[in-house]
N, C-alpha and C. Protein backbone atom coordinates (compact mmCIF):
# COMPACT_ATOMS: atom_id res chain seq x y z
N UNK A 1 110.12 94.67 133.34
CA UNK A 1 108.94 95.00 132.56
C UNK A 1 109.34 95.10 131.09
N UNK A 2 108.52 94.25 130.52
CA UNK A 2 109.16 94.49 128.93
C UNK A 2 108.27 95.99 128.16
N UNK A 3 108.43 95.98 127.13
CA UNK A 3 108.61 96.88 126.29
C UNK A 3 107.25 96.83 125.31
N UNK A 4 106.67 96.14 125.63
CA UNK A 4 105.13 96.05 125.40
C UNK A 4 103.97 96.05 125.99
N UNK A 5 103.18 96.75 125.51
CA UNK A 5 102.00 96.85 127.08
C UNK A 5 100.77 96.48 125.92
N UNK A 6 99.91 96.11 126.69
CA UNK A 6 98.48 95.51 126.58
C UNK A 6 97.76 96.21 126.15
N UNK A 7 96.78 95.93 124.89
CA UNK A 7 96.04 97.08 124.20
C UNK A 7 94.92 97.55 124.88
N UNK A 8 94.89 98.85 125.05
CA UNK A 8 93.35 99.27 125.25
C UNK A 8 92.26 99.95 123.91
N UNK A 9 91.61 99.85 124.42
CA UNK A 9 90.09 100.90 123.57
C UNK A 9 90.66 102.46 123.83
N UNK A 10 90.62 102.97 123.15
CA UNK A 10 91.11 104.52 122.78
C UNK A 10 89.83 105.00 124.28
N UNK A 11 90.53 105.89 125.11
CA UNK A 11 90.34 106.05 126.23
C UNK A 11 88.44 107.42 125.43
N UNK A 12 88.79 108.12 124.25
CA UNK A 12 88.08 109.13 124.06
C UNK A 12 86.71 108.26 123.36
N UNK A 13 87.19 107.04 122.68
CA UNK A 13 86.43 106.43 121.97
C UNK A 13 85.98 106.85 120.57
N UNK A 14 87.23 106.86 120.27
CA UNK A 14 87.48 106.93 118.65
C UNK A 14 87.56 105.50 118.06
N UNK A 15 86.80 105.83 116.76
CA UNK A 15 86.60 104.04 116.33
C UNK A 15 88.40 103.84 116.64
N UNK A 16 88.75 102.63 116.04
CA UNK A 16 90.05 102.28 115.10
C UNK A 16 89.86 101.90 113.54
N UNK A 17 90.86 102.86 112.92
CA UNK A 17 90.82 102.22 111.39
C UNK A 17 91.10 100.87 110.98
N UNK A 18 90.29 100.17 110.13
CA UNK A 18 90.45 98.97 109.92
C UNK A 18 91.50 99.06 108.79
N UNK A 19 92.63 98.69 108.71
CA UNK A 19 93.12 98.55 107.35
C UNK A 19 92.67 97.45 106.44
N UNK A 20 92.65 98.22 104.91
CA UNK A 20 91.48 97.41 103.93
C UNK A 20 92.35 96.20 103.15
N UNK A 21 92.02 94.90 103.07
CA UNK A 21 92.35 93.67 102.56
C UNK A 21 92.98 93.91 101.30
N UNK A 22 94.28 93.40 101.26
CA UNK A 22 94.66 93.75 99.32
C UNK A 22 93.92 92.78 98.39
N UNK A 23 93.75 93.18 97.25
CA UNK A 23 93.28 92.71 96.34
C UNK A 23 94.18 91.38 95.89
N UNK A 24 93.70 90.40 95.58
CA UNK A 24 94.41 89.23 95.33
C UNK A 24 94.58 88.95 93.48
N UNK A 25 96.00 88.97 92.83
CA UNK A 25 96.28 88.99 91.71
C UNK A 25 97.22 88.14 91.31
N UNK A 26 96.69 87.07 90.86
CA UNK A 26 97.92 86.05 90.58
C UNK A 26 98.26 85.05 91.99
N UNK A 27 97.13 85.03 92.84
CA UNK A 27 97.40 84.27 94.12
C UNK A 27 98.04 85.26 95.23
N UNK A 28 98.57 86.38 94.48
CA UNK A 28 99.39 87.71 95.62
C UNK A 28 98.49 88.39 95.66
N UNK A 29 98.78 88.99 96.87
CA UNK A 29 98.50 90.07 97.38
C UNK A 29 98.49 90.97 96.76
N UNK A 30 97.94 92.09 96.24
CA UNK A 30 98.07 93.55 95.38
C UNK A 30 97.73 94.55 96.17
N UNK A 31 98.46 95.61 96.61
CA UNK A 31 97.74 96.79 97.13
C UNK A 31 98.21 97.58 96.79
N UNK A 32 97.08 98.92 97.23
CA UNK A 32 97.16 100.29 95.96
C UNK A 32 97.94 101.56 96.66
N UNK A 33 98.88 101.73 95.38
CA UNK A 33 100.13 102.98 95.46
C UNK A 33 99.22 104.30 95.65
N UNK A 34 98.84 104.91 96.47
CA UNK A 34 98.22 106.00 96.84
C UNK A 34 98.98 107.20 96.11
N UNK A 35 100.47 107.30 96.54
CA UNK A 35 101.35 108.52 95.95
C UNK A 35 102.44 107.74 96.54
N UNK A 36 103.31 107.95 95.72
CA UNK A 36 105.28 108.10 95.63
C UNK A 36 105.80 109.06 95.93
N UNK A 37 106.27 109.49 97.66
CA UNK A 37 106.65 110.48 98.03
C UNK A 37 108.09 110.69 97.49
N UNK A 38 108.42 109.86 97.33
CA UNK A 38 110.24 109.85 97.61
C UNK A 38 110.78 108.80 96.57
N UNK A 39 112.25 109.38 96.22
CA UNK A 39 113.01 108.32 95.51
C UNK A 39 114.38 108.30 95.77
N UNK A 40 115.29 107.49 95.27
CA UNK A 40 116.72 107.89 95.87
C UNK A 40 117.66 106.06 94.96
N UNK A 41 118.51 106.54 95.01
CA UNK A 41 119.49 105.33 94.52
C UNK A 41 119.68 104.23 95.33
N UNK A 42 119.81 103.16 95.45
CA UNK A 42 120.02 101.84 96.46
C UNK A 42 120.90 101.03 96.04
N UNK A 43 122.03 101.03 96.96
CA UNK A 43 123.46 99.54 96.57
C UNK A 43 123.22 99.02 97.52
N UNK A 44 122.86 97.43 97.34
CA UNK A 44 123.47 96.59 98.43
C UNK A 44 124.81 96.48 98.36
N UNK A 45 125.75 96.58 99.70
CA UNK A 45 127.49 96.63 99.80
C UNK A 45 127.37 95.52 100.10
N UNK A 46 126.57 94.51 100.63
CA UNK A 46 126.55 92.83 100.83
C UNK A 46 126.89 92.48 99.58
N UNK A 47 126.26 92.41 98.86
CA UNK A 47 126.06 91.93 97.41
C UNK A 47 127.98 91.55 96.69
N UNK A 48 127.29 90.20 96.49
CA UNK A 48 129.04 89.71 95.53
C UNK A 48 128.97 90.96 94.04
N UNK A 49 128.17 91.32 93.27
CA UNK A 49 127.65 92.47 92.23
C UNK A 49 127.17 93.57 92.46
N UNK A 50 127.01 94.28 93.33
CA UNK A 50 127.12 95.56 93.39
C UNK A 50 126.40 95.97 92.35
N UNK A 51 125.16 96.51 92.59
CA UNK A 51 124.54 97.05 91.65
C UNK A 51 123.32 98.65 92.10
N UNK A 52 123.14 99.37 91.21
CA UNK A 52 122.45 100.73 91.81
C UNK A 52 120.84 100.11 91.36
N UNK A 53 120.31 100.39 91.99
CA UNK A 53 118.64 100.50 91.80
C UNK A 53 117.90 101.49 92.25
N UNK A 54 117.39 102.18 92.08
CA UNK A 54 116.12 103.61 92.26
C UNK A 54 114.96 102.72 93.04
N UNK A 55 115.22 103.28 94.29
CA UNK A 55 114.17 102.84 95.04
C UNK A 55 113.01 103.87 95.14
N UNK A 56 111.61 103.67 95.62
CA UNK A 56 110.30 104.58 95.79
C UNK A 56 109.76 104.51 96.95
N UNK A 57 109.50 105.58 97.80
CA UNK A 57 109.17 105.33 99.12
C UNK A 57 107.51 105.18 98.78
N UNK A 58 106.95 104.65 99.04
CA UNK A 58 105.48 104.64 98.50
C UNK A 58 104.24 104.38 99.83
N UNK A 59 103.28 105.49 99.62
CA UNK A 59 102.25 105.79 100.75
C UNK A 59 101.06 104.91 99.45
N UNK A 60 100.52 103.57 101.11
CA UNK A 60 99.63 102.93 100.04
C UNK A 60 98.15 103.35 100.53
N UNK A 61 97.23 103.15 99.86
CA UNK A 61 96.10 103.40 99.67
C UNK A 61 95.51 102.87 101.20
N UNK A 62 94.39 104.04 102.32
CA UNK A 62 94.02 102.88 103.27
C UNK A 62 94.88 102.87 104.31
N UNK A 63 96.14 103.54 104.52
CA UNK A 63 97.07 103.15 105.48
C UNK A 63 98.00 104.21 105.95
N UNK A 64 98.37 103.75 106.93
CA UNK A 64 99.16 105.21 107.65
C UNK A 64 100.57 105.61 107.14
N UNK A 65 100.98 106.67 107.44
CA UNK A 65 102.43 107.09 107.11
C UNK A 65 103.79 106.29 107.89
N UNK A 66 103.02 105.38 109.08
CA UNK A 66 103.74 104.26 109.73
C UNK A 66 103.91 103.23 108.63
N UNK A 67 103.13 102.79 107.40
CA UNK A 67 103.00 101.89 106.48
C UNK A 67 104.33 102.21 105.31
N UNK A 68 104.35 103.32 105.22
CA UNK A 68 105.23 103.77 103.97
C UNK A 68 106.14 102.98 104.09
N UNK A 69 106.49 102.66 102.72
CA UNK A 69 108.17 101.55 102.78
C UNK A 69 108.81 101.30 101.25
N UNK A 70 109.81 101.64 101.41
CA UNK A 70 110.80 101.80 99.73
C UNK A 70 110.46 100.60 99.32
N UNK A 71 110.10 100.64 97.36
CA UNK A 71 109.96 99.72 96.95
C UNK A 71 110.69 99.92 95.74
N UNK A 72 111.06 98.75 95.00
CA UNK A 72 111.84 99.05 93.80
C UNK A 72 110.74 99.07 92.44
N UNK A 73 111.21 99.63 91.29
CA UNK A 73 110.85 100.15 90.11
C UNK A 73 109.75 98.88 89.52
N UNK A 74 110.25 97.47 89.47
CA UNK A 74 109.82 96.46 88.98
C UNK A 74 108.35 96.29 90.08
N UNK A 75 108.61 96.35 91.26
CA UNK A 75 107.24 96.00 92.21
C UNK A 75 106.20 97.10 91.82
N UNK A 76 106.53 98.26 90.88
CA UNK A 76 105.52 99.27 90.76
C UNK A 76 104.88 99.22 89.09
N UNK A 77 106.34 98.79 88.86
CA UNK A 77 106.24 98.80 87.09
C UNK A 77 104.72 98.41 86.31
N UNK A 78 103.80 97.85 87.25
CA UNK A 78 102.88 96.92 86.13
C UNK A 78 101.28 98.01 86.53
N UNK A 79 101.23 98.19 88.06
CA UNK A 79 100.28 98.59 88.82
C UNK A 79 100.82 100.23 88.82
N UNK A 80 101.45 100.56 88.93
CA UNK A 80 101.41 102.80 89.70
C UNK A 80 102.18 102.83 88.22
N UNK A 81 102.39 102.50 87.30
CA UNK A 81 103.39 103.42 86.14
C UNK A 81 102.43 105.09 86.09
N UNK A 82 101.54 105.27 86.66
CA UNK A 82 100.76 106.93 86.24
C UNK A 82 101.42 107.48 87.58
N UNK A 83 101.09 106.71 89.03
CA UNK A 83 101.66 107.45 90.09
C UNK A 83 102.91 107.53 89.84
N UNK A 84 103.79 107.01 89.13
CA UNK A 84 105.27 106.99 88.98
C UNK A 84 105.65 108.49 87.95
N UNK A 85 105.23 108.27 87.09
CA UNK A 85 104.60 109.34 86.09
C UNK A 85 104.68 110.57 86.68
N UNK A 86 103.07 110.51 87.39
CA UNK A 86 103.39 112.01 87.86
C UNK A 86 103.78 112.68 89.31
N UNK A 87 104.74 111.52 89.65
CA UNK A 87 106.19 111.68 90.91
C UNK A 87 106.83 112.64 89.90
N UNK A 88 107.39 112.16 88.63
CA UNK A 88 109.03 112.64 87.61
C UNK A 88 108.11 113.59 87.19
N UNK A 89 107.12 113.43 86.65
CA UNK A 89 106.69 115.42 86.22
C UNK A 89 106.63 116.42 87.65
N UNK A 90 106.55 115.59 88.59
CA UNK A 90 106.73 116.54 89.80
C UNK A 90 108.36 117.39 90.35
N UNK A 91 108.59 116.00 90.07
CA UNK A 91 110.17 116.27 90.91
C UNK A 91 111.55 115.67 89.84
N UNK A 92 111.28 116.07 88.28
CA UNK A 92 111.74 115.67 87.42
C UNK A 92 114.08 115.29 88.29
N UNK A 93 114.35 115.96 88.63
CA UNK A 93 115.62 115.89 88.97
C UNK A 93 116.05 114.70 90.18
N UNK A 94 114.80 113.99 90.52
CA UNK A 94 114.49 112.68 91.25
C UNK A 94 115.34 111.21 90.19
N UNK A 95 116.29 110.56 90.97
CA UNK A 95 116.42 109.45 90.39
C UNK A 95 114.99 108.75 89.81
């Protein structure tokens, strides 16, 4: 028996949340930084250069805490610089 089973209808009959379509910007996809829970330093040890980057765990707009997923500074830089903002007035001692 594998490790996946067959969907049902919520037995109580609770809708299901639809998750909402990202906004399309530049032909991409765009979707919205709700809050920046988390931050922390990131090396790839693969890497021939070795380099540190400040990653952001980021809860997006519309979506569950199963969704959250580290993103780097540049993927936020243009769209959340206010949610980014007021992450460091929160938790100023945060990479």
């Amino acid at each position: 028996m594998g490790m996946l089973e067959p969907y049902h209808d919520d037995p109580i009959g609770r809708p299901q949340l639809a998750m909402p379509a990202p906004d399309i910007v530049d032909i991409k996809p765009s979707y919205v930084v709700a809050e920046v829970i988390d931050s922390r330093w990131y090396e790839n040890p693969k890497s021939k250069f070795p380099h540190h980057f400040v990653q952001y765990l980021v809860a997006w707009e519309g979506y569950g805490p199963e969704e959250n997923c580290w993103e780097l500074f540049e993927m936020l830089e243009g769209t959340a610089m206010q949610t980014l903002v007021n992450f460091h007035h929160r938790y100023p001692s945060k990479p």
